[in-house]
Protein backbone atom coordinates (compact mmCIF):
# COMPACT_ATOMS: atom_id res chain seq x y z
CA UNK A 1 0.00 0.00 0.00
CA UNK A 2 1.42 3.52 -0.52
CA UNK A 3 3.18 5.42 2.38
CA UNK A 4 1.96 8.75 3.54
CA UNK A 5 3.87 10.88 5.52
CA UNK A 6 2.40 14.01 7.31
CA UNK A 7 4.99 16.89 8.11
CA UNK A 8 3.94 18.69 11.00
CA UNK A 9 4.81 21.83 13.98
CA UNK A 10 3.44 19.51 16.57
CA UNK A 11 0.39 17.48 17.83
CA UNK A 12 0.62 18.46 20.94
CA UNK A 13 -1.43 21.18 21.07
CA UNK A 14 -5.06 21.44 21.52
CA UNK A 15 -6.24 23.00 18.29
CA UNK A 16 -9.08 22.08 15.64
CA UNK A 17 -6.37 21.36 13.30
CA UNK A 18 -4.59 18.87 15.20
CA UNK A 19 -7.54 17.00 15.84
CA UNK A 20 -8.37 16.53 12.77
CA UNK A 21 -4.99 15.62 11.14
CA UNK A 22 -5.03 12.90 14.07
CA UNK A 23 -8.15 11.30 13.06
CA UNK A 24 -7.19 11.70 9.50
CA UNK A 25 -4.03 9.63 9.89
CA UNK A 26 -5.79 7.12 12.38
CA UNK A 27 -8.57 6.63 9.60
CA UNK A 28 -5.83 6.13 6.83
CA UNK A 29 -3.60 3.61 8.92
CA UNK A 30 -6.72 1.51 10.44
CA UNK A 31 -9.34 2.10 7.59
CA UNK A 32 -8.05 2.21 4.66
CA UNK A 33 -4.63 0.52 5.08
CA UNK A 34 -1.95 2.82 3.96
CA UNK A 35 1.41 3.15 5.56
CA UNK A 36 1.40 6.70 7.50
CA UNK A 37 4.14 8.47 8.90
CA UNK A 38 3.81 11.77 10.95
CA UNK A 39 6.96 14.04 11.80
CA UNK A 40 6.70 16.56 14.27
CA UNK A 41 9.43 19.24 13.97
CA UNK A 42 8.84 21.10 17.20
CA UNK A 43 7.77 18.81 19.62
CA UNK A 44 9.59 17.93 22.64
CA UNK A 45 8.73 14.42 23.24
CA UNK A 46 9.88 13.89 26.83
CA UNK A 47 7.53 16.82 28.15
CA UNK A 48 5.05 17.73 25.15
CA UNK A 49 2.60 14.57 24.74
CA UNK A 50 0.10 14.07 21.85
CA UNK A 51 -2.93 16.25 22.84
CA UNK A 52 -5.26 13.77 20.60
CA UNK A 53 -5.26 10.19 20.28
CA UNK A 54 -3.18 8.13 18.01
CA UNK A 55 -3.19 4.81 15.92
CA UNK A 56 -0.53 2.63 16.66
CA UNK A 57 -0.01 2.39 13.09
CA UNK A 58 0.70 5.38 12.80
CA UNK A 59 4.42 5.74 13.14
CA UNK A 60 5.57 9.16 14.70
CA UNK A 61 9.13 10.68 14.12
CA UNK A 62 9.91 13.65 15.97
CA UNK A 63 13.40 15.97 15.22
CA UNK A 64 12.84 18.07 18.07
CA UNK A 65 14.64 21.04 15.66
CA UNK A 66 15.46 24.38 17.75
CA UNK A 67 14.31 26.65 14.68
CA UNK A 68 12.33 28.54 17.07
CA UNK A 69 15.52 29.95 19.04
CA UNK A 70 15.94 32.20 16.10
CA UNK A 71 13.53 34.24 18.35
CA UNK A 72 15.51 34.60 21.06
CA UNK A 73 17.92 37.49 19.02
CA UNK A 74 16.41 40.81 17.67
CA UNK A 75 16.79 42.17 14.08
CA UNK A 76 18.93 42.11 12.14
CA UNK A 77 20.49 39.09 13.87
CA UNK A 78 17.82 36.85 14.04
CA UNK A 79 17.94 37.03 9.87
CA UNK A 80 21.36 35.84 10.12
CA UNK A 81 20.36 33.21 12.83
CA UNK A 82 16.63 32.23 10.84
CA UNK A 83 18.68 31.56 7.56
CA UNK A 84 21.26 29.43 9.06
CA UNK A 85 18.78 27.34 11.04
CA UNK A 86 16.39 26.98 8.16
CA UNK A 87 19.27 25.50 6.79
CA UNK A 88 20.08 23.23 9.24
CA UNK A 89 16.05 22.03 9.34
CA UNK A 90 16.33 21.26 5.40
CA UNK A 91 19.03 19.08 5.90
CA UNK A 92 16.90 17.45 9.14
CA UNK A 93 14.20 17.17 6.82
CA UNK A 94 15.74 15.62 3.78
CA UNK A 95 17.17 13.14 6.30
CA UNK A 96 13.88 11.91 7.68
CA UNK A 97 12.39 12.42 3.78
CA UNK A 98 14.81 9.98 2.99
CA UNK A 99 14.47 7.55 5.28
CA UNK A 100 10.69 7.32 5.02
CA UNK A 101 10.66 7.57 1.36
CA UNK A 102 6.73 8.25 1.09
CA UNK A 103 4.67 8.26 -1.92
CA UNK A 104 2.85 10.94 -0.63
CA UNK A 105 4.32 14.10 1.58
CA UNK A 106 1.33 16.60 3.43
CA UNK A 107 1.96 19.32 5.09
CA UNK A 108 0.22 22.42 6.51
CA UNK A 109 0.16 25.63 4.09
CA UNK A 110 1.45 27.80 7.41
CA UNK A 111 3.96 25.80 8.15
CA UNK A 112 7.19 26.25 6.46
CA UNK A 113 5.67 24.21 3.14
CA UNK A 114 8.03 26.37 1.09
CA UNK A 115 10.82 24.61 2.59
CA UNK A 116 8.82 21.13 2.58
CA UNK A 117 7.61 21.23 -0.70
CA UNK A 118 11.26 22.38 -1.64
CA UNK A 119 12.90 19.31 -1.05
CA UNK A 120 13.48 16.50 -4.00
CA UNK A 121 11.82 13.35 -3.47
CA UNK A 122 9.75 11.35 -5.78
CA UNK A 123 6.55 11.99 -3.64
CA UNK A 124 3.78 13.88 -4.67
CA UNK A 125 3.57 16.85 -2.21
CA UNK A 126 0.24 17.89 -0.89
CA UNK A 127 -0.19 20.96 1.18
CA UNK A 128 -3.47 21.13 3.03
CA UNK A 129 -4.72 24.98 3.72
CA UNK A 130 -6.96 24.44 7.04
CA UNK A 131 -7.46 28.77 7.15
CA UNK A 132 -8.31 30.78 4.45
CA UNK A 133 -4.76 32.28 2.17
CA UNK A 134 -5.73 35.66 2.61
CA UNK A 135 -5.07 35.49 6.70
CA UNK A 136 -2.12 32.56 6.25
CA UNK A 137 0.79 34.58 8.22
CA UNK A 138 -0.93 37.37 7.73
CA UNK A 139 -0.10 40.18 10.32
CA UNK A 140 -4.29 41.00 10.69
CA UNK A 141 -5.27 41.60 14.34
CA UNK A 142 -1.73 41.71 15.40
CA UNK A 143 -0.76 45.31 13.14
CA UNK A 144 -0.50 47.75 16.34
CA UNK A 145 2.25 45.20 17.97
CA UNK A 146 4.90 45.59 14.80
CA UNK A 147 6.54 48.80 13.51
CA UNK A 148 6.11 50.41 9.60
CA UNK A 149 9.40 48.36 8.70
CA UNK A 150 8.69 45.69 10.59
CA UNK A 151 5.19 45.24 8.33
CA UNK A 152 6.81 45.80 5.62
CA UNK A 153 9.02 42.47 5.89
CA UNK A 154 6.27 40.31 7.31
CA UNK A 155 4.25 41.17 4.39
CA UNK A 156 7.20 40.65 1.40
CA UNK A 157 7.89 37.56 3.37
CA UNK A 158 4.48 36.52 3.47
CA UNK A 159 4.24 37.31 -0.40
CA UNK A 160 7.35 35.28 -1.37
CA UNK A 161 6.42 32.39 0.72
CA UNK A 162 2.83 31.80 -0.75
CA UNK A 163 4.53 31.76 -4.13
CA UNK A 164 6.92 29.50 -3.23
CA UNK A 165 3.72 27.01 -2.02
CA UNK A 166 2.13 27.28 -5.22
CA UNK A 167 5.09 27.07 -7.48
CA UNK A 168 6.81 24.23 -5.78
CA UNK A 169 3.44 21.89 -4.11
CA UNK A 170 1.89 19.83 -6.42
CA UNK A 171 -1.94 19.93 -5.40
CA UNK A 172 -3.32 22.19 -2.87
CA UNK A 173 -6.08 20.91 -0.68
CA UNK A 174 -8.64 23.73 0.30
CA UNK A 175 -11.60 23.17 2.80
CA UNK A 176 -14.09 25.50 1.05
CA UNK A 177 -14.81 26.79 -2.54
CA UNK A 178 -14.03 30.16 -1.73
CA UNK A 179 -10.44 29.49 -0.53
CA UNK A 180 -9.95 27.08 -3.87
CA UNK A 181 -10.28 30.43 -5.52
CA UNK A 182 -7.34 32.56 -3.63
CA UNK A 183 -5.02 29.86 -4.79
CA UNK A 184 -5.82 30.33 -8.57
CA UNK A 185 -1.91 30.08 -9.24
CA UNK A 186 -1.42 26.89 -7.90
CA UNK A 187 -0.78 24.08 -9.97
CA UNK A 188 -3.63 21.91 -8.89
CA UNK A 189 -6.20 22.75 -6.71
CA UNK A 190 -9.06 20.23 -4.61
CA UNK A 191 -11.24 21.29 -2.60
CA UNK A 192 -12.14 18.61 0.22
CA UNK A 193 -13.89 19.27 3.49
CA UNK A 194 -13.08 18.48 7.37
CA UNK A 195 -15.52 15.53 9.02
CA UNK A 196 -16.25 15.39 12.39
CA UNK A 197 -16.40 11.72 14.48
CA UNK A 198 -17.47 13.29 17.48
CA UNK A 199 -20.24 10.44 18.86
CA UNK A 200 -23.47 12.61 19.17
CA UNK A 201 -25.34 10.71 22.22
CA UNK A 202 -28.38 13.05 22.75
CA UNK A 203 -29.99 15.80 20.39
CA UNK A 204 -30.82 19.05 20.82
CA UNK A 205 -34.56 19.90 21.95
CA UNK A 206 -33.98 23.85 21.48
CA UNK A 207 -35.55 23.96 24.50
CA UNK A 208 -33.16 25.39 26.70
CA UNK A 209 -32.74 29.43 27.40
CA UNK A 210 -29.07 28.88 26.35
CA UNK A 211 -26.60 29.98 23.22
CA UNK A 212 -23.41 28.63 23.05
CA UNK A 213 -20.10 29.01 21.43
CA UNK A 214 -16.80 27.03 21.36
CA UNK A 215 -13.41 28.03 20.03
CA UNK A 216 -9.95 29.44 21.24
CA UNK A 217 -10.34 32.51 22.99
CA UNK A 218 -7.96 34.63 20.42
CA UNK A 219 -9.14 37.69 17.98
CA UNK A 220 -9.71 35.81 14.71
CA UNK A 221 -12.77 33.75 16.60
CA UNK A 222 -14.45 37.27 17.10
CA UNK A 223 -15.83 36.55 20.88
CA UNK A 224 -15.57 40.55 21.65
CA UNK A 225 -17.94 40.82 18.67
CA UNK A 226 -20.35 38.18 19.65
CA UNK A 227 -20.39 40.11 23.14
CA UNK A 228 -21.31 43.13 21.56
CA UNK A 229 -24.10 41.68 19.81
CA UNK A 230 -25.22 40.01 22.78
CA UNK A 231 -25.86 42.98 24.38
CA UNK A 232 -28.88 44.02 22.06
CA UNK A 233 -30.18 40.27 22.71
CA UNK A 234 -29.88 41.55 26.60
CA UNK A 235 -31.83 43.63 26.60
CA UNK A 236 -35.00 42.03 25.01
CA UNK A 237 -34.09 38.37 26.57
CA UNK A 238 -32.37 38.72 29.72
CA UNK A 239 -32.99 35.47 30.58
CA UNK A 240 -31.58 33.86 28.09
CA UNK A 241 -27.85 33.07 28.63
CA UNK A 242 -24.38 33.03 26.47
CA UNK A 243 -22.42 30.52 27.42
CA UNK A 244 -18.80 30.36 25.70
CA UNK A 245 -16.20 27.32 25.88
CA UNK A 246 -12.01 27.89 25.15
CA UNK A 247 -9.07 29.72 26.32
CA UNK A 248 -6.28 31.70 25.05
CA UNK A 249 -4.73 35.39 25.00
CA UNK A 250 -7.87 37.36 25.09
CA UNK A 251 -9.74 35.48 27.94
CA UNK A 252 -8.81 38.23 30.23
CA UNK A 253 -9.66 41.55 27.26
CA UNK A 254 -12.84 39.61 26.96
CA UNK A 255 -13.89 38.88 30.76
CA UNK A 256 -13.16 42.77 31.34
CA UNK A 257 -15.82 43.42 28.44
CA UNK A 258 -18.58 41.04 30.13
CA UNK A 259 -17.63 42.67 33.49
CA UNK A 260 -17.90 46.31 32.16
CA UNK A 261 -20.95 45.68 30.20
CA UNK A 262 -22.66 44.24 33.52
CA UNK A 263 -23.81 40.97 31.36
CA UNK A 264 -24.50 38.61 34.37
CA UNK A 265 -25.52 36.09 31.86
CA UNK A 266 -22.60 35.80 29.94
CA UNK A 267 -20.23 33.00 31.10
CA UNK A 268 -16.59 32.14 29.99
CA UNK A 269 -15.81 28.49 29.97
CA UNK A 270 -12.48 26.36 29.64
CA UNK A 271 -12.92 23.69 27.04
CA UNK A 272 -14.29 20.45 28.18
CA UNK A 273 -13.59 16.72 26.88
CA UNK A 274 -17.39 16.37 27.05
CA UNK A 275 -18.79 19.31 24.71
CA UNK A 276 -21.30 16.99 23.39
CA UNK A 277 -23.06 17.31 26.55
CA UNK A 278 -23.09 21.23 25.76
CA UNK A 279 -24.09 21.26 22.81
CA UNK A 280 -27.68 19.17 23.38
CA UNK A 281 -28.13 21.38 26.52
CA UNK A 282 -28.13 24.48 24.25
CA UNK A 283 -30.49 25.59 21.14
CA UNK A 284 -29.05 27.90 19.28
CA UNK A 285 -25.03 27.94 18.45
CA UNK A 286 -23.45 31.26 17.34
CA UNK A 287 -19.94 31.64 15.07
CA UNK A 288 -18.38 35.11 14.81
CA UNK A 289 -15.22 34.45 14.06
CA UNK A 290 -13.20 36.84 11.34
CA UNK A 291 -12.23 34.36 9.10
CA UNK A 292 -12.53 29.98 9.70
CA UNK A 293 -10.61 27.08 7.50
CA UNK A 294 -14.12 25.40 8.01
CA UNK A 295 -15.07 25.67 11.97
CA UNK A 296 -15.86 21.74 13.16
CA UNK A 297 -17.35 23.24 16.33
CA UNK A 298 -19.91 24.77 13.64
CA UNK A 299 -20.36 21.11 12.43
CA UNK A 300 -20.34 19.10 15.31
CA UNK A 301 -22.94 21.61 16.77
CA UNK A 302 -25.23 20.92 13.52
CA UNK A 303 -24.92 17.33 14.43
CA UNK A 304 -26.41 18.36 17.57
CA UNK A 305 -29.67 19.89 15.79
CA UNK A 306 -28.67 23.62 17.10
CA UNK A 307 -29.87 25.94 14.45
CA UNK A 308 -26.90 28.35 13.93
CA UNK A 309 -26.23 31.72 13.13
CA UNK A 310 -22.73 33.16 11.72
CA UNK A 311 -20.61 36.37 9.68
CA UNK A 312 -20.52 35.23 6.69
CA UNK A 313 -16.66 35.72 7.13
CA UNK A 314 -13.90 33.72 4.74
CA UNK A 315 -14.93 31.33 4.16
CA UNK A 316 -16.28 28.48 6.22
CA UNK A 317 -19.87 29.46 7.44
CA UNK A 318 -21.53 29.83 3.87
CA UNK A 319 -20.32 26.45 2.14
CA UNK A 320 -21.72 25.13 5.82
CA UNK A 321 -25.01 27.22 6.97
CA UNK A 322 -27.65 27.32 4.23
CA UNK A 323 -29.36 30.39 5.11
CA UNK A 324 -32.66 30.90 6.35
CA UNK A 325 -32.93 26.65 6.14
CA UNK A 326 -30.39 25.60 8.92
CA UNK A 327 -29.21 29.27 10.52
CA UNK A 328 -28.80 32.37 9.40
CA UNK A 329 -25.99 33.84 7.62
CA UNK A 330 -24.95 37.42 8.55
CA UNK A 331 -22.83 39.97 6.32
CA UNK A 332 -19.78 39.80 8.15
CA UNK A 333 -19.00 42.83 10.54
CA UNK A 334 -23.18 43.66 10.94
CA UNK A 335 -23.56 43.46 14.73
CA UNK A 336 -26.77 44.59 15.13
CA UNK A 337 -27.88 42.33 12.21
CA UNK A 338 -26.47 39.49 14.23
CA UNK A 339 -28.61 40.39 17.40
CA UNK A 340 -31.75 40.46 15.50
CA UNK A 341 -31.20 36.98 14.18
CA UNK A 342 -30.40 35.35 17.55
CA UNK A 343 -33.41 37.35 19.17
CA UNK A 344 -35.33 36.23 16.00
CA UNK A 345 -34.44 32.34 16.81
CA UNK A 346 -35.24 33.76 20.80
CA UNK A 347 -38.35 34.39 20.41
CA UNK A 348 -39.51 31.58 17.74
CA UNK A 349 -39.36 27.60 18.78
CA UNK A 350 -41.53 26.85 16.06
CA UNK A 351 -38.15 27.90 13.79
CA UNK A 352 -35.65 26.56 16.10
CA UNK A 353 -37.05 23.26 15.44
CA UNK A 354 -37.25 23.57 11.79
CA UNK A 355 -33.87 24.91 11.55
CA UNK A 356 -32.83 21.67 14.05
CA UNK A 357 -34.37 19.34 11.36
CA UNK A 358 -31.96 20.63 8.84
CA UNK A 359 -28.90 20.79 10.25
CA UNK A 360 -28.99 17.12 11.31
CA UNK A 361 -29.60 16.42 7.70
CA UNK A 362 -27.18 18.86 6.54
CA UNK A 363 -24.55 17.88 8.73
CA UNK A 364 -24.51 13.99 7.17
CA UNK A 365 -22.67 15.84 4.21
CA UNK A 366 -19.33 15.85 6.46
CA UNK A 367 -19.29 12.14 7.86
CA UNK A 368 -16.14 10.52 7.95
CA UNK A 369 -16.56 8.42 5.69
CA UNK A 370 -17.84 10.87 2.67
CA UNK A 371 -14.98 12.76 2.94
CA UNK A 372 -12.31 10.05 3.62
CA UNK A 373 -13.84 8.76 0.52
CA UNK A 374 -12.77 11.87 -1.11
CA UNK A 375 -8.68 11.63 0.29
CA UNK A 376 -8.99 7.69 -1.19
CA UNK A 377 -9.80 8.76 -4.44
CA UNK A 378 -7.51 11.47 -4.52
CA UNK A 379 -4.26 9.49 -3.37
CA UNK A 380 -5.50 6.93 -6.21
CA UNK A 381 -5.83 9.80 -8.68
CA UNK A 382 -2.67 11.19 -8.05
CA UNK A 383 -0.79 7.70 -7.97
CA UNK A 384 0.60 7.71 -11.21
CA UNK A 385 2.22 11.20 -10.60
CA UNK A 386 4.51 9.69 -7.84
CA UNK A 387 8.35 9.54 -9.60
């Protein structure tokens, strides 16, 4: 069977995106029966354990490289530093390339796949983008923290890098339609979506006074918006309640906008291993991030039967939502508009449930095995280009 290998920053972290490359290489070792390799670059194996579970048969490499020291030194010395242990990672890389010798090499489109997809081997090299390209290492949200020059590099960088992806991967994978678009230079582009296999044991009844929203607690998931919509909703539903699972760098900017806005019913909550149990407690679940790959807390809480409503941001929510039949899509940026259509889901049951109905049935498009399907047929299309 072919080999896949999987070059990655690390899987021990608790992200969307290592949860799903997990499962993916679980399904792909114990489903399908292909030979899978992961290498984590950055991982420290002794203290940093895999966040998410992990086939057996999967074998995991880790090189443990120190290219993140390069941030130890300020400009212009970390330049010198950066290009001299890029270096030394190529080498690590072509090493462990080597020694695997896959058929098939994936890696992450923000994650040093210019150097990845650099590298001569005979394998076809797939780079999977799991965020739209428009925000991959962009500076957006982080602007007011670097200087003119300082912009000015991050952004020629940025430019020289995503041309280096398209010219030297051979397919790029997209999640959504509208990303498959921003990669128009690219020499081949698919467009396959996440799945989610989280085990649904008990449906929404969209009873419950109670919308809820999951993701890291960082500025591209747009919480501080959400918060500002909710308090319009406040004011005409006070007893409804907000509830919000994650953490990360803004949990403290965002408790000190619930606290200064006086919104008793908003609650901030760290993420739990049992968010199924969340999601059927709640009836309506709300996404306002800035931009998503494609959000699988947005799918997982469709499997739920929560009727949804989300910006219609890049690009996620609107190959996802069917609007006004599952949720409500909302131009992206329109808080008020967003407040109407949560107190418009508020204040109707009778839509709640209809909405319910057809998210269960529009969620069945992103079983595991529909899309797996998909990563099959690929590999098998693209066997003949492995040299």
């Amino acid at each position: 069977m072919a080999r896949i290998a999987y070059i990655v920053l690390s899987l021990a972290r608790d992200g969307g995106v290592e949860r799903i490359i997990s499962e993916k290489m679980n399904y792909y070792a114990d489903q399908l029966g292909y030979d899978v390799y992961v290498v984590t670059c950055f991982q420290m194996i002794e203290s940093q354990r895999n966040t998410f579970y992990l086939s057996e048969n999967v074998k995991q490499i880790n090189l443990q490289s120190p290219l993140y020291s390069q941030y130890r030194y300020k400009y212009p010395m970390r330049l010198w530093i950066k290009w001299r242990l890029n270096k030394q990672f190529k080498k690590q890389l072509q090493q462990v390339i080597q020694l695997i010798d896959p058929d098939f090499l994936i890696t992450l489109s923000y994650f040093y796949a210019d150097i990845i997809c650099s590298i001569p081997c005979h394998a076809v090299k797939i780079v999977e983008s799991h965020e739209p390209r428009t925000y991959t290492l962009s500076t957006r949200g982080h602007d007011s923290k670097h200087s003119l020059i300082k912009r000015i590099y991050l952004n020629l960088y940025r430019f020289i890098y995503l041309r280096r992806v398209e010219r030297f991967a051979d397919v790029i994978v997209t999640l959504t339609k509208g990303d498959a678009k921003l990669w128009h230079r690219a020499n081949l582009i698919v467009v396959i979506p996440n799945f989610t296999t989280m085990t649904v044991i008990e449906h929404s009844n969209v009873h419950e006074k109670r919308v809820i929203a999951v993701g890291r607690l960082s500025w591209e998931k747009g919480f501080d918006r959400l918060i500002r919509a909710w308090i319009i909703v406040n004011k005409k539903h006070p007893d409804w309640q907000l509830s919000i699972f994650g953490s990360g760098p803004m949990e403290t900017v965002l408790r000190n906008q619930i606290h200064q806005e006086k919104l008793h019913n908003v609650m901030i909550y760290p993420f739990t291993n049992n968010i199924s149990k969340e999601y059927s407690d709640s009836s309506i679940y709300a996404l306002s991030s800035h931009f998503e790959g494609l959000s699988l807390a947005l799918i997982e809480a469709m499997r739920h039967g929560l009727p949804c409503v989300a910006f219609d941001c890049p690009f996620g929510a609107s190959d996802v939502i069917i609007d006004n039949h599952c949720g409500f899509l909302v131009n992206d940026g329109e808080i008020e508009t967003f407040a109407v259509r949560l107190c418009q889901l508020i204040e109707s049951e009778e839509l709640r449930k209809r909405f319910s109905i057809n998210a269960l049935e529009r969620s069945k498009s992103y079983d595991v095995e529909k899309v797996m399907t998909m990563w099959d047929s690929l590999f098998k299309e693209l066997g003949p280009l492995v040299h």
